[in-house]
Protein backbone atom coordinates (compact mmCIF):
# COMPACT_ATOMS: atom_id res chain seq x y z
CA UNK A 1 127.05 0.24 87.62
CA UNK A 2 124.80 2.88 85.91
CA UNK A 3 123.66 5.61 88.15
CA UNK A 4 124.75 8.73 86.45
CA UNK A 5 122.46 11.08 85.50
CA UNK A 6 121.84 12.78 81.85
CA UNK A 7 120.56 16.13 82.16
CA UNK A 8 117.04 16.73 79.85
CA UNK A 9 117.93 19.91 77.69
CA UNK A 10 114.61 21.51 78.10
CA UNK A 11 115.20 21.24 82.30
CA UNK A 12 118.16 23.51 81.53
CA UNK A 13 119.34 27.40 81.12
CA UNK A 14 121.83 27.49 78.60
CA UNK A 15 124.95 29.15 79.45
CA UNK A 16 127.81 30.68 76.52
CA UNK A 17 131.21 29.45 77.39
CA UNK A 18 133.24 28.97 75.15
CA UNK A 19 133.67 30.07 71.42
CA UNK A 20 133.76 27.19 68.99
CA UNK A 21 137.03 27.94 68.09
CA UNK A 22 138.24 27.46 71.64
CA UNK A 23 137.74 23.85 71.97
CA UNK A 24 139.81 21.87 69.49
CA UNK A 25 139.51 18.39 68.62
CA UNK A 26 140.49 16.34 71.75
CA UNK A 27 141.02 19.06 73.48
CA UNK A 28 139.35 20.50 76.57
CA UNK A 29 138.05 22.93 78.86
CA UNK A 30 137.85 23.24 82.87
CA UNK A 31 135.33 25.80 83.99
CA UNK A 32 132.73 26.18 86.74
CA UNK A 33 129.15 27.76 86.39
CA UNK A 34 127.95 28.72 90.12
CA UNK A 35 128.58 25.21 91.82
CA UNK A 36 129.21 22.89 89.19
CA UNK A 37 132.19 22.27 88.14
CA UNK A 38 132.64 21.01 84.23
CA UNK A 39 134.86 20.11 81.56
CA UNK A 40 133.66 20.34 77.80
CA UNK A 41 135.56 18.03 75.28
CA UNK A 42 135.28 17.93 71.76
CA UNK A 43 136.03 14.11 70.11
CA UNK A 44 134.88 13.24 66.52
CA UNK A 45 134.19 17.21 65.76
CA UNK A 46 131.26 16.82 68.84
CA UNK A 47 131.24 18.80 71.92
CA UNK A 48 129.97 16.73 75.44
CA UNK A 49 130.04 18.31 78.86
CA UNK A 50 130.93 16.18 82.08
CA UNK A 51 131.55 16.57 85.67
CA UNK A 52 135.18 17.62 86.09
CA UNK A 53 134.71 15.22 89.32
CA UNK A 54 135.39 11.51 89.62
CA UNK A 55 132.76 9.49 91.68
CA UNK A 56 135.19 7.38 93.44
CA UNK A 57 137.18 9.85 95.42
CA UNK A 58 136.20 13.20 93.97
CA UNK A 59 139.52 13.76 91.75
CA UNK A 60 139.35 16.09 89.05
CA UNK A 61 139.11 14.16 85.08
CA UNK A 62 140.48 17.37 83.44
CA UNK A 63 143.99 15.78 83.64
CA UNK A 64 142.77 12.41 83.03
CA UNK A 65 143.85 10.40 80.11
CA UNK A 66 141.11 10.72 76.94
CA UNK A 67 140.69 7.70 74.28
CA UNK A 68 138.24 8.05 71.72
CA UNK A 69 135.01 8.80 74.72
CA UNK A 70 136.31 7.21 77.60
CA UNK A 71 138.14 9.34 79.64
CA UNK A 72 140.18 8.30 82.55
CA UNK A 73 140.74 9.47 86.37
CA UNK A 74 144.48 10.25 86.42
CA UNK A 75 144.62 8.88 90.37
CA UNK A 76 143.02 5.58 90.46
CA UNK A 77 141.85 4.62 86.89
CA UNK A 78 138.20 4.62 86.78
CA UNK A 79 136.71 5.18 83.60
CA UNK A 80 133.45 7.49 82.01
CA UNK A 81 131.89 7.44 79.58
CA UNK A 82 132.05 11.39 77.75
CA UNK A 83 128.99 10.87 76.15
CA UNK A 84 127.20 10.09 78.90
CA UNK A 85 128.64 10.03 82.42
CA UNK A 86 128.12 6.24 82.86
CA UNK A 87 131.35 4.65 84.65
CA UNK A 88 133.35 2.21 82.54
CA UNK A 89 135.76 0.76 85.13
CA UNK A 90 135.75 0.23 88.60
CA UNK A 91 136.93 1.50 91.22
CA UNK A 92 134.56 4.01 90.34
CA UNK A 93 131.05 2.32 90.56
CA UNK A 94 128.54 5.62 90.14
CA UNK A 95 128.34 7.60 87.13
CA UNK A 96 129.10 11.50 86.96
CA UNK A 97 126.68 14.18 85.52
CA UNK A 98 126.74 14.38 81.56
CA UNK A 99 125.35 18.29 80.75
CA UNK A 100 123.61 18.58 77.05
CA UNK A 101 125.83 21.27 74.99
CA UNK A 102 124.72 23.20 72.32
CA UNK A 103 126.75 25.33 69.49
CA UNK A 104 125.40 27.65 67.82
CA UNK A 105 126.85 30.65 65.55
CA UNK A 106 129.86 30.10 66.57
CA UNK A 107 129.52 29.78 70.67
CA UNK A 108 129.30 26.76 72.77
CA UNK A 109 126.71 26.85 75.56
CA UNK A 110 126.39 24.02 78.84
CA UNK A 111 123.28 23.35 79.75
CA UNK A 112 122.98 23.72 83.80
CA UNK A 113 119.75 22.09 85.46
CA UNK A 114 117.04 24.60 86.84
């Protein structure tokens, strides 16, 4: 049941998003850069990037239900892995796109694959 995909940071351009600030802890934030479509998260004072797209059906996860770094599609329950992308629980059997985030003075930048 692994076939998500971890992007390498030096295969990416760094993009700002957010500041720090604007990403609490277990909080999050929807955005798109050109055609993918992301939410950053912040859990144990870390920020991860993830598809804002369940493989199963294509539901957005920004709605989902997040414990610890599993966070769950609201329609049918399968699970990722934050961290990673890697699907936890069926019925979602392919992993979603985990994007390498940086912060730095302040900012938070998504790397987006070349």
């Amino acid at each position: 049941m692994s076939n998500y995909t971890t992007h390498e940071p030096a295969q990416c351009d760094f993009v700002k998003v957010a500041e720090s600030s604007e990403v609490g802890e277990n909080e999050r934030l929807k955005l798109e850069i050109g055609e993918h479509a992301i939410i950053v998260l912040r859990v144990a004072g870390k920020v991860y990037a993830i598809a804002n797209q369940c493989s199963h059906d294509g539901n957005s996860l920004d709605d989902g239900d997040l414990d610890g770094y599993e966070i769950e599609c609201s329609r049918h329950g399968g699970v990722f892995d934050i961290r990673t992308g890697e699907v936890l629980a069926l019925p979602a059997v392919r992993g979603i796109p985990a994007y390498p985030v940086r912060e730095t003075n302040g900012q938070i930048e998504v790397g987006i694959p070349k």
